[in-house]
Protein backbone atom coordinates (compact mmCIF):
# COMPACT_ATOMS: atom_id res chain seq x y z
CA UNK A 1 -13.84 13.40 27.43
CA UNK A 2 -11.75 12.82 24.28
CA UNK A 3 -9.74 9.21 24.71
CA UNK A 4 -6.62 9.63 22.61
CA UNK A 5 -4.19 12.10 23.19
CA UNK A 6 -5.03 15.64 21.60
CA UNK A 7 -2.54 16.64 19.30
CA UNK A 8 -1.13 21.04 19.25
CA UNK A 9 0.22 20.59 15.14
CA UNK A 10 2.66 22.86 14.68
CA UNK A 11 3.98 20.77 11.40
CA UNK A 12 2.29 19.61 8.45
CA UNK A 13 3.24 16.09 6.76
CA UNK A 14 2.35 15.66 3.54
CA UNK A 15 1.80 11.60 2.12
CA UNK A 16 0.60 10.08 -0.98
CA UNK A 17 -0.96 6.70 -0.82
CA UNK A 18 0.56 4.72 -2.90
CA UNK A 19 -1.63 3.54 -5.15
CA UNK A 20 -3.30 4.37 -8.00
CA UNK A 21 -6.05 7.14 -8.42
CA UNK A 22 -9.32 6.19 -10.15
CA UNK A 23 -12.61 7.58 -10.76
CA UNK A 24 -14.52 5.97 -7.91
CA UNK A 25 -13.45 6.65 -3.85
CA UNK A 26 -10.61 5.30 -2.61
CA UNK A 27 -10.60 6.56 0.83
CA UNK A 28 -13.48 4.04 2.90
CA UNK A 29 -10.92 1.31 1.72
CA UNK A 30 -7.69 3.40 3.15
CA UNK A 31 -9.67 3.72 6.46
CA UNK A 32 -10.35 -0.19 6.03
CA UNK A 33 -6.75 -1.00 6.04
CA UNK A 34 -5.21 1.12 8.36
CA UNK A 35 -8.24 0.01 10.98
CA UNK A 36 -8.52 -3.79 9.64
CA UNK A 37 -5.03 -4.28 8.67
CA UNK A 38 -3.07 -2.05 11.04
CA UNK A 39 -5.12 -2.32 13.89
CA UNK A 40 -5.47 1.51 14.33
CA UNK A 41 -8.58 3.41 15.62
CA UNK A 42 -9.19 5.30 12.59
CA UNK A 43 -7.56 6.25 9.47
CA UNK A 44 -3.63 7.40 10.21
CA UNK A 45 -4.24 10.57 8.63
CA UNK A 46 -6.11 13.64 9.62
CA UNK A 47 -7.16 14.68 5.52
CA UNK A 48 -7.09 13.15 2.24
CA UNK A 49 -7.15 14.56 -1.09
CA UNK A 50 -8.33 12.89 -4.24
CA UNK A 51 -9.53 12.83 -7.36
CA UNK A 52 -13.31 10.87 -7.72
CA UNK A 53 -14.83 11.80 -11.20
CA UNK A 54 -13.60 14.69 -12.39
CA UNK A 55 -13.78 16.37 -9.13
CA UNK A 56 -11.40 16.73 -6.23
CA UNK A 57 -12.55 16.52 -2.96
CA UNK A 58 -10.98 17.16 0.39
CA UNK A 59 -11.46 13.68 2.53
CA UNK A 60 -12.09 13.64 6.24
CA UNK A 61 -9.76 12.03 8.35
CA UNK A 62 -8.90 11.76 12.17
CA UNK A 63 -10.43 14.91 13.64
CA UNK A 64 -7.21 17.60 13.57
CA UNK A 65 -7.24 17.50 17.37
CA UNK A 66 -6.23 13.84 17.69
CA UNK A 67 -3.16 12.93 17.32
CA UNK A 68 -2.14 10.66 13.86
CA UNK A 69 -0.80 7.76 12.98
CA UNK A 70 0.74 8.58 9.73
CA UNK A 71 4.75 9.45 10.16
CA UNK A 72 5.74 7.64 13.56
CA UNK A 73 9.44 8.86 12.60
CA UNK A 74 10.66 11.69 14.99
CA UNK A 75 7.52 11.64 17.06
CA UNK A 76 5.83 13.42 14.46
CA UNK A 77 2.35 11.49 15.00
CA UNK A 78 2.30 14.19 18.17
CA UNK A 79 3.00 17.13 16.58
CA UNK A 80 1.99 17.36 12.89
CA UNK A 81 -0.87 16.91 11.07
CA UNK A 82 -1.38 14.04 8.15
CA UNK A 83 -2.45 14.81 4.79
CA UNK A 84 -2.61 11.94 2.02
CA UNK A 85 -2.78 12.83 -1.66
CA UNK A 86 -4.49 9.98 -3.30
CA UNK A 87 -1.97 8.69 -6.05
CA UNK A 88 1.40 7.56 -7.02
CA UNK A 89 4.07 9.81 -7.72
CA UNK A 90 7.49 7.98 -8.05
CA UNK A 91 7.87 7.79 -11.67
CA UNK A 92 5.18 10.84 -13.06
CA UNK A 93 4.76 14.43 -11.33
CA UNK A 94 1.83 14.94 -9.79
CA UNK A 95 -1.10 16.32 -12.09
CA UNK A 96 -0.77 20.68 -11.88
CA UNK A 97 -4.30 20.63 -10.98
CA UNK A 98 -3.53 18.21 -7.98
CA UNK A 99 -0.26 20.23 -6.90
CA UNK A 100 -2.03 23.64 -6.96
CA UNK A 101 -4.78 22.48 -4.65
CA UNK A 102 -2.89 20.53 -2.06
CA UNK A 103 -1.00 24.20 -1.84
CA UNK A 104 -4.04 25.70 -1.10
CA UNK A 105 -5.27 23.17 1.20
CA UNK A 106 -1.82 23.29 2.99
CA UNK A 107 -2.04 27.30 3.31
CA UNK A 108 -5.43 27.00 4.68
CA UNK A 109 -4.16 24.20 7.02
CA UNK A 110 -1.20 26.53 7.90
CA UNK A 111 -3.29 29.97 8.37
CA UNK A 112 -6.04 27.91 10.39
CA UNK A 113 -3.68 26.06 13.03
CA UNK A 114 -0.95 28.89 13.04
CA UNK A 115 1.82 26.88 11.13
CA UNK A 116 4.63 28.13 9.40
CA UNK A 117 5.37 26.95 5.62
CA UNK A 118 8.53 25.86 6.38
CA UNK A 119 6.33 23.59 9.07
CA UNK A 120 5.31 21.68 5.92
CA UNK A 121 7.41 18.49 5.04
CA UNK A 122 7.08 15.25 3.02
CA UNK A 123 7.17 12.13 4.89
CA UNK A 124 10.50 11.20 3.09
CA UNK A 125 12.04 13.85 4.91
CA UNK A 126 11.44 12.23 8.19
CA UNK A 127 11.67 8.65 6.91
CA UNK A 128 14.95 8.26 4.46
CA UNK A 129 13.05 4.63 3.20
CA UNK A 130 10.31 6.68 2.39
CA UNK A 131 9.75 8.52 -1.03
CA UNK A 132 6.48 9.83 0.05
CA UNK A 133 4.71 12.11 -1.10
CA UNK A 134 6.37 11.18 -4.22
CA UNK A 135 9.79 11.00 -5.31
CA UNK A 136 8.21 13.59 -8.33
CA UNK A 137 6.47 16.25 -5.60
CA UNK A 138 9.42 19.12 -5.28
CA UNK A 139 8.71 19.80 -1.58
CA UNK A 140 10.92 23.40 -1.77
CA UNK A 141 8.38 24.62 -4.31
CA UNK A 142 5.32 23.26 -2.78
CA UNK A 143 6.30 25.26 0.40
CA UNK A 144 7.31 28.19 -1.61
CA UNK A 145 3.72 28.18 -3.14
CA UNK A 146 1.81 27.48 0.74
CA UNK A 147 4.04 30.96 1.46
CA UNK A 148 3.51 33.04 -1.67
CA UNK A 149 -0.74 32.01 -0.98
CA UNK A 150 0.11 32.65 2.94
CA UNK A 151 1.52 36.29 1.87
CA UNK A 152 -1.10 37.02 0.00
CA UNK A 153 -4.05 36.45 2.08
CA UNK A 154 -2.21 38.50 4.91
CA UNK A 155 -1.84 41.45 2.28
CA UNK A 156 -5.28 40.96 1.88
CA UNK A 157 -6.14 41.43 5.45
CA UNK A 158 -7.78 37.68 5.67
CA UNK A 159 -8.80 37.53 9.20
CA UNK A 160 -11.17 34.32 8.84
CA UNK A 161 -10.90 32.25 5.60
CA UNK A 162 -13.28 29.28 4.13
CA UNK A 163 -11.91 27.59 0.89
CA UNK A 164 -14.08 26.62 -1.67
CA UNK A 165 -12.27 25.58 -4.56
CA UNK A 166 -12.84 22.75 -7.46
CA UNK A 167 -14.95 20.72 -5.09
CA UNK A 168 -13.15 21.75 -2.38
CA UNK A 169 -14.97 22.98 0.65
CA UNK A 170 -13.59 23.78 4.28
């Protein structure tokens, strides 16, 4: 019997961590502080995405059926699910590379719980002290890119999808 509370996402929030992206993996020490420092069960967020090498890989997080602990504004812990983006993004964009795939990532997210692109925020726009995921990330095209993908795979007739993608693997 699971003992947090399960978590029905109907949003998406999409976070960057702050800090800087390097070659080696950054996410065991995330995990480390929000559980050491924090004083959470687990990481606050239910995936991460970052760059380690010259490969991008999609990071485990809290299981998507539990609810997070990554955007406590508007009680959207309960209702959304947390995806980090390993980097800073306040003074430079994000990399294209990096932009395109969290827009895949978030359609697949989307298509497999049943969310609506519009579903998709930033964690600024829930928290005004915020500038998460990035004061660089343009949210409106990011969700205009999760729909044009979305569109496409229902013009394709995708039924089931798994996304493989530049070390990407779901």
């Amino acid at each position: 019997m699971p003992t947090e509370p399960l978590l029905r996402a109907t949003r998406i929030v999409l976070h960057c961590s702050d800090t800087e992206d390097g070659p080696s993996n950054s996410w065991p020490a995330i995990r480390r502080y929000h559980m050491q420092v924090n004083g959470w069960s687990d990481i606050g967020y239910n995936y991460g995405l970052e760059l380690i090498a010259e490969t991008y890989v999609l990071q485990p997080g809290r299981p998507p059926w539990v609810n997070g602990a990554h955007c406590r504004a508007a009680g959207r812990n309960s209702d959304s699910l947390g995806l980090c983006v390993v980097g800073k993004f306040d003074v430079n964009p994000p990399p294209p590379r990096l932009v395109t795939l969290t827009a895949s990532v978030l359609a697949f997210l989307c298509f497999a719980h049943g969310i609506k692109p519009e579903m998709v925020s930033g964690h600024r726009e829930w928290e005004k002290a915020k500038t998460c995921p990035g004061a660089q990330w343009d949210l409106d095209r990011l969700r205009k890119s999760v729909d044009q993908r979305l569109h496409r795979m229902a013009s394709a007739g995708v039924t089931t999808l798994h996304l493989v993608a530049d070390g990407i693997s779901l």
